[in-house]
N, C-alpha and C. Protein backbone atom coordinates (compact mmCIF):
# COMPACT_ATOMS: atom_id res chain seq x y z
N UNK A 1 -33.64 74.10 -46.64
CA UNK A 1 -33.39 73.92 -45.24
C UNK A 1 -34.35 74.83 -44.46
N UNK A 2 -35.08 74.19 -43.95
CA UNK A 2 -36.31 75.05 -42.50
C UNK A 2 -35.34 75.16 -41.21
N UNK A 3 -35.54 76.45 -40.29
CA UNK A 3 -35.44 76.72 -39.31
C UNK A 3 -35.72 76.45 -38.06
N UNK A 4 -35.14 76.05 -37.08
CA UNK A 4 -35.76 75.43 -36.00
C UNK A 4 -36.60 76.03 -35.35
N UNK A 5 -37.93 75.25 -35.06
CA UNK A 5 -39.02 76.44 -34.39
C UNK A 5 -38.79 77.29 -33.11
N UNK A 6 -39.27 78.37 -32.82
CA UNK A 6 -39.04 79.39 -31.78
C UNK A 6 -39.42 78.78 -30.70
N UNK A 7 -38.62 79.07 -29.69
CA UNK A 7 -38.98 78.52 -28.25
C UNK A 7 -40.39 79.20 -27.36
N UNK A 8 -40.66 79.07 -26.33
CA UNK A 8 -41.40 80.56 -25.78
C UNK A 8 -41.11 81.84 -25.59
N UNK A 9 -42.03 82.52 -25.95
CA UNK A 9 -41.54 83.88 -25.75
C UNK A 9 -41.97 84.35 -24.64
N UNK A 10 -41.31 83.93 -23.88
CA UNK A 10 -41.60 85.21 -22.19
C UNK A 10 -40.46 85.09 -21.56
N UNK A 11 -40.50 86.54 -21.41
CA UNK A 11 -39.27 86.45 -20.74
C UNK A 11 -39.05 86.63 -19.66
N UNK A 12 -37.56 86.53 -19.33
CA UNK A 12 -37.06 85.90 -17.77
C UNK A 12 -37.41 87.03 -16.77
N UNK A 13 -37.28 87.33 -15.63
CA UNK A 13 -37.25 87.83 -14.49
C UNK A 13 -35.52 87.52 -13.50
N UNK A 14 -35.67 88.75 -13.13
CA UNK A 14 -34.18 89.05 -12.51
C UNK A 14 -34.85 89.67 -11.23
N UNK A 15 -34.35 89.31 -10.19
CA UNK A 15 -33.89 90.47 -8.63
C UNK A 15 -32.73 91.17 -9.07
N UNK A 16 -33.06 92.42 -9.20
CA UNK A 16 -32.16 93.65 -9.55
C UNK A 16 -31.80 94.13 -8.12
N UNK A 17 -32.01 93.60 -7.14
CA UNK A 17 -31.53 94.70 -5.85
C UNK A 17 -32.66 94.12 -4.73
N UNK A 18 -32.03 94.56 -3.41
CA UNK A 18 -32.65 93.94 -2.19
C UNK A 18 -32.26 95.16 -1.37
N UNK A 19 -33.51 96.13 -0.48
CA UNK A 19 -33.20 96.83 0.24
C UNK A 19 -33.68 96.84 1.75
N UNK A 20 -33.71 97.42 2.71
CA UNK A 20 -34.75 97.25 3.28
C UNK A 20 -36.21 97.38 3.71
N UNK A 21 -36.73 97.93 2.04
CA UNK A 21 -37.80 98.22 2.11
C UNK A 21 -38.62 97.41 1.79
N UNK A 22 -37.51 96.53 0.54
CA UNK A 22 -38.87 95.32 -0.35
C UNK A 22 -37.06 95.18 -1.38
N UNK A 23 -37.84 94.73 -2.28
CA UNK A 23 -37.52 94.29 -3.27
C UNK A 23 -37.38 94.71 -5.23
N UNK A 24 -36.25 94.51 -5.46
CA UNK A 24 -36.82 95.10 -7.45
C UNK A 24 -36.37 93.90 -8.20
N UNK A 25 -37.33 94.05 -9.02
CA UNK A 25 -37.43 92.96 -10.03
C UNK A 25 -37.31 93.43 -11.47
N UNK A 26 -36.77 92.89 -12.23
CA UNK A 26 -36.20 93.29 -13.80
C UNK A 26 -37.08 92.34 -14.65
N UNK A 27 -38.16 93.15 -14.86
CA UNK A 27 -39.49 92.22 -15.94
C UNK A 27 -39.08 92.63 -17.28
N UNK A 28 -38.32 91.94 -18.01
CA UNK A 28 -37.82 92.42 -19.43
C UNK A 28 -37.57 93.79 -19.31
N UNK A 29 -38.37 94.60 -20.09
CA UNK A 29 -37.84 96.16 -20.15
C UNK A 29 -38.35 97.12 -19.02
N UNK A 30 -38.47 96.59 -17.73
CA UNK A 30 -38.96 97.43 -17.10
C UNK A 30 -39.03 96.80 -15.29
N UNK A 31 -38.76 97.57 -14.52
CA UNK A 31 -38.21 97.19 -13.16
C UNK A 31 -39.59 97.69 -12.23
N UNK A 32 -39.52 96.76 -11.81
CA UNK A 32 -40.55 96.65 -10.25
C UNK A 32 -40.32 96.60 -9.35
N UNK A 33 -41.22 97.50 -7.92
CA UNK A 33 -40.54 97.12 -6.74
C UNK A 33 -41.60 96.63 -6.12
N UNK A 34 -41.22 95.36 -4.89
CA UNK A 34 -42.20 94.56 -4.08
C UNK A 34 -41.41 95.25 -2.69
N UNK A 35 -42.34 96.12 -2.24
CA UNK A 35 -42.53 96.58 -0.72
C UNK A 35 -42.71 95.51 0.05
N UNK A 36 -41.98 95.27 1.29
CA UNK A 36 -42.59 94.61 2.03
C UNK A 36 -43.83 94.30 2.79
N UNK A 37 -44.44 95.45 3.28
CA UNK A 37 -45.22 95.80 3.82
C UNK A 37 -47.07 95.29 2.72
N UNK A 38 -46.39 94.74 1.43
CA UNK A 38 -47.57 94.15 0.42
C UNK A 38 -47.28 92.99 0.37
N UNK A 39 -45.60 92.47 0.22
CA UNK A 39 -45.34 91.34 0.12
C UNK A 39 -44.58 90.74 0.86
N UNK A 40 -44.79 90.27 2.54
CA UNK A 40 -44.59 90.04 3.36
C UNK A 40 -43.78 88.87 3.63
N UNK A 41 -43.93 87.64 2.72
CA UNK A 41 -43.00 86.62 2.27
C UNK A 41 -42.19 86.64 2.50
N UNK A 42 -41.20 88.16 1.85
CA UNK A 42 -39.97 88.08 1.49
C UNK A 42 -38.93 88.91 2.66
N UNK A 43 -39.74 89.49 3.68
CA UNK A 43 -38.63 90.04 4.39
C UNK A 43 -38.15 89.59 5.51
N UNK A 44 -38.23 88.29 5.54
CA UNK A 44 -37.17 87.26 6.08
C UNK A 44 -36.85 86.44 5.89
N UNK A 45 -36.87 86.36 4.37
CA UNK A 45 -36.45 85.10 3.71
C UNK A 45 -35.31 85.03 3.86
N UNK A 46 -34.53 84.01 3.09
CA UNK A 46 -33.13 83.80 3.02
C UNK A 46 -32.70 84.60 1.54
N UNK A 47 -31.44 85.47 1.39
CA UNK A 47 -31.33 86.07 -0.15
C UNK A 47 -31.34 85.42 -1.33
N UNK A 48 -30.94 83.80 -0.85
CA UNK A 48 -30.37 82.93 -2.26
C UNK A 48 -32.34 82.29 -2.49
N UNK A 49 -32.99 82.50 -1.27
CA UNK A 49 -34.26 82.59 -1.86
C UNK A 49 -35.16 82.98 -2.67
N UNK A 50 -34.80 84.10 -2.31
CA UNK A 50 -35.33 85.52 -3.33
C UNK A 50 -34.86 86.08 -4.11
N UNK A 51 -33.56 85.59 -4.97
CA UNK A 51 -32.98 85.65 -5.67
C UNK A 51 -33.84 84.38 -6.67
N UNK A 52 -33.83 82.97 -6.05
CA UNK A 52 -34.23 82.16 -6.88
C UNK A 52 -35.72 82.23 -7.71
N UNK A 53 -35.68 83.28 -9.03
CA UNK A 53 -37.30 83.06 -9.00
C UNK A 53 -37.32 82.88 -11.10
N UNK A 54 -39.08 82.35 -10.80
CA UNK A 54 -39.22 81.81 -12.05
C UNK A 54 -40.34 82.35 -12.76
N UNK A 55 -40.10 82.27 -13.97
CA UNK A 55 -41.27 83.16 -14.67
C UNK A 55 -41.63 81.93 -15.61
N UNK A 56 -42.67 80.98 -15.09
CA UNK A 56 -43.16 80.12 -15.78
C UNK A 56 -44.16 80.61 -16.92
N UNK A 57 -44.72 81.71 -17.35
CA UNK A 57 -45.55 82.65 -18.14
C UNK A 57 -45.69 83.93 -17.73
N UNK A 58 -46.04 84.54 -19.00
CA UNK A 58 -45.98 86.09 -19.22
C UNK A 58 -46.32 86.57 -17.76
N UNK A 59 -47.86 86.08 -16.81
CA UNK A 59 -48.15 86.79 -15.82
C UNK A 59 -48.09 86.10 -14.95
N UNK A 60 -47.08 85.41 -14.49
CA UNK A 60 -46.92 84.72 -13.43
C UNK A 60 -45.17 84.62 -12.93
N UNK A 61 -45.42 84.65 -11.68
CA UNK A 61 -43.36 84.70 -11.41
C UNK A 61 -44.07 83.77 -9.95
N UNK A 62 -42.98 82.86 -9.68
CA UNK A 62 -42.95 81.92 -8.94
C UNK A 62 -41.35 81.87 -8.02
N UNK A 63 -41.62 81.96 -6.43
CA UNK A 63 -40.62 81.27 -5.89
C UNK A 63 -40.09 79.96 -5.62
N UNK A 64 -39.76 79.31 -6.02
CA UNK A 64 -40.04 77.46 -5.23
C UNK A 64 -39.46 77.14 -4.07
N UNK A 65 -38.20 78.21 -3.77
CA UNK A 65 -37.38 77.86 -2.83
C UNK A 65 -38.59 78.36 -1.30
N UNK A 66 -39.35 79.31 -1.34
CA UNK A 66 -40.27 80.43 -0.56
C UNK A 66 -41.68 79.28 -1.01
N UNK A 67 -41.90 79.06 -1.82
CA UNK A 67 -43.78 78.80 -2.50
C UNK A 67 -44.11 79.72 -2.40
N UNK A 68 -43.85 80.28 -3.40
CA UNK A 68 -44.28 81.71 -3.50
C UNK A 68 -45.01 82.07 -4.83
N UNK A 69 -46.56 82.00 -5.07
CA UNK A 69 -46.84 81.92 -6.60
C UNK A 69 -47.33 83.31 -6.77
N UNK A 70 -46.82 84.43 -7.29
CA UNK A 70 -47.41 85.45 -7.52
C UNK A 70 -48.00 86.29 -9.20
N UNK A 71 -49.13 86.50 -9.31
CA UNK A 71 -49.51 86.87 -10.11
C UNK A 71 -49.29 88.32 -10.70
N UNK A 72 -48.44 88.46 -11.56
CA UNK A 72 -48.12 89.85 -12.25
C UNK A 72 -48.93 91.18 -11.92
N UNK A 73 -50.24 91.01 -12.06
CA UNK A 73 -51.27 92.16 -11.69
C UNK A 73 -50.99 92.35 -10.27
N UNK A 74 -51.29 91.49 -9.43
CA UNK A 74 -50.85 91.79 -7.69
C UNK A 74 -49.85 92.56 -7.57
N UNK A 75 -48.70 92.56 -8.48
CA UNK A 75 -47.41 92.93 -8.27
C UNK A 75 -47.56 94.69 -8.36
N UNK A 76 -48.45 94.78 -9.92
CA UNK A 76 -48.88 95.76 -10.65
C UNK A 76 -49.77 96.79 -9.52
N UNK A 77 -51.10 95.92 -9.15
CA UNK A 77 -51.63 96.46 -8.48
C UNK A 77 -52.17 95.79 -7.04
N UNK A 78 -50.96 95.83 -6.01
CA UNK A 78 -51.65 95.44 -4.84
C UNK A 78 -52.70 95.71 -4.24
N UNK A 79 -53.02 96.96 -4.12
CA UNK A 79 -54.37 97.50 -3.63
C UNK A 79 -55.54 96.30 -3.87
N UNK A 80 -55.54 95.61 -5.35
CA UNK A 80 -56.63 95.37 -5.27
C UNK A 80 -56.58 93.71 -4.36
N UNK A 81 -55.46 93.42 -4.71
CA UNK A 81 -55.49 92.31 -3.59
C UNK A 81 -55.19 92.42 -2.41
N UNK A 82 -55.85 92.46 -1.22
CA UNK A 82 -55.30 92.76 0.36
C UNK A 82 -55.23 91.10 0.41
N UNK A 83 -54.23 91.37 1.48
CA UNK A 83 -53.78 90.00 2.26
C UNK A 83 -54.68 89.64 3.07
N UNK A 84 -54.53 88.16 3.12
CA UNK A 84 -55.98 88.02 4.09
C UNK A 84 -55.49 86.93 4.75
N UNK A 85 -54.29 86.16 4.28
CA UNK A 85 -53.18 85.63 5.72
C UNK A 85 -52.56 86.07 6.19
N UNK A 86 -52.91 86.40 7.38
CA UNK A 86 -51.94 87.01 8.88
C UNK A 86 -51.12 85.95 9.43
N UNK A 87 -49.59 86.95 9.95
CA UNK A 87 -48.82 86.02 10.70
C UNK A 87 -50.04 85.48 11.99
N UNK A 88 -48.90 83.94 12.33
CA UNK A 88 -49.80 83.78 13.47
C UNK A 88 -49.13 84.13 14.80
N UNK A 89 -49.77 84.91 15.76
CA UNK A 89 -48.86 84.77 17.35
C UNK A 89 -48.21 83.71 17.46
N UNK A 90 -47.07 83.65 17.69
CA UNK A 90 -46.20 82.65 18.64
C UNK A 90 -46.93 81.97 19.47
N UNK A 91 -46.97 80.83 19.65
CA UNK A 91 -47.25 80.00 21.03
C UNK A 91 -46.36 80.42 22.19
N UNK A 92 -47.13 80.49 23.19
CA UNK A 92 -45.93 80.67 24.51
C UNK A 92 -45.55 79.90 24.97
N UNK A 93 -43.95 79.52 25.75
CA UNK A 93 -43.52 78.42 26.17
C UNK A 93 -43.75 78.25 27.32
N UNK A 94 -44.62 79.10 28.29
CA UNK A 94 -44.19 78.68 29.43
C UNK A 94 -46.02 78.74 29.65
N UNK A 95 -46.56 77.42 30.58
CA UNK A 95 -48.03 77.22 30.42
C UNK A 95 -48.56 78.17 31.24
N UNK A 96 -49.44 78.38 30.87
CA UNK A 96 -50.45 79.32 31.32
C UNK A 96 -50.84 79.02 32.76
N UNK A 97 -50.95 80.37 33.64
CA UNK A 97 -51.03 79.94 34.92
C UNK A 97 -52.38 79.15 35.45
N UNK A 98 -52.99 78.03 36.42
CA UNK A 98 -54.29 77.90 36.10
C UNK A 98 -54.46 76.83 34.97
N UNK A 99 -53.54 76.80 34.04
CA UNK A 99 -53.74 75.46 33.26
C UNK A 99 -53.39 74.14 33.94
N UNK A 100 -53.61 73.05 33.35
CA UNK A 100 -53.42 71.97 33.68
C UNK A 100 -52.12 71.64 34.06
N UNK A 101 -51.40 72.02 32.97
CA UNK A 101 -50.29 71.16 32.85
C UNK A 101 -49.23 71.87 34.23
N UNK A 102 -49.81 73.48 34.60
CA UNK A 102 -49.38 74.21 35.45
C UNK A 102 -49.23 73.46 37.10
N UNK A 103 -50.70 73.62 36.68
CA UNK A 103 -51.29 72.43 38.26
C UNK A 103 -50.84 71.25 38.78
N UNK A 104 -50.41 70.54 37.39
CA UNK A 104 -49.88 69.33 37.54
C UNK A 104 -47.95 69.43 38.74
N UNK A 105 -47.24 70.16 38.03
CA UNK A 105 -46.34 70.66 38.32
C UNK A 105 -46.34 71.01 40.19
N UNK A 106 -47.09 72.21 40.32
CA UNK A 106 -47.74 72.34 42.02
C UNK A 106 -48.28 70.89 42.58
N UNK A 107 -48.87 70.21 42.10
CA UNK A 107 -49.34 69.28 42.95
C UNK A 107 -48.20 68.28 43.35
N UNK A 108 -47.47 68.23 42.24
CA UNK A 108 -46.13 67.36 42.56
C UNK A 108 -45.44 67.95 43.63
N UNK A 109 -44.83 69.24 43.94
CA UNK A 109 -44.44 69.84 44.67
C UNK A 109 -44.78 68.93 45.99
N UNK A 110 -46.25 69.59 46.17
CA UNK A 110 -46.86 69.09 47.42
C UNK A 110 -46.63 68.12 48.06
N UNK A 111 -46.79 66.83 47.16
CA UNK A 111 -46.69 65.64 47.45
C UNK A 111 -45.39 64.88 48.18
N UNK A 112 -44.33 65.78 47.75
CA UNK A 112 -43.12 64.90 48.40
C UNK A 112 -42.78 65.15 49.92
């Protein structure tokens, strides 16, 4: 009688804790923390978000609920990756004075 072959060996990933600084993660024998201020994603996510995560291989952990694909070394060593997507400003709701759509508004005024 043969043994059934071994599955993959990598193992899982856990959120060990949520503070307000960042985040810890339980990489098999050993715990990580994601600062916010490196990994910006996560500090307004939803919890059952950032809770949901996947370790599709040894150096890779994935959010799906976020799209969040992060590479183990980044985690390891942010420094060497800087962010290079910035939030974007808000659009403003109310039009700009001098714009069109502003003018449009005044001219109606006038008219009646």
């Amino acid at each position: 009688m043969k043994s059934a072959r071994r599955g993959n060996a990598t193992s899982q990933v856990e959120v060990s804790g949520i503070s307000p600084h960042g985040i810890w993660l339980f990489l098999g024998d050993r715990e990580l923390f994601l600062p916010f201020k490196d990994f910006p994603w996560f500090r307004a996510a939803p919890v059952a978000a950032v809770l949901n995560v996947e370790r599709p291989a040894a150096h890779h952990l994935y959010w799906p609920d976020l799209d969040v694909d992060l590479a183990l070394e980044s985690i390891l060593n942010p420094e060497r990756y800087p962010l290079i997507s910035r939030e974007r400003p808000r659009e403003t709701t109310q039009p700009e004075v001098g714009s069109r759509r502003a003018k449009s508004k005044t001219s109606r005024r006038r008219s009646r």
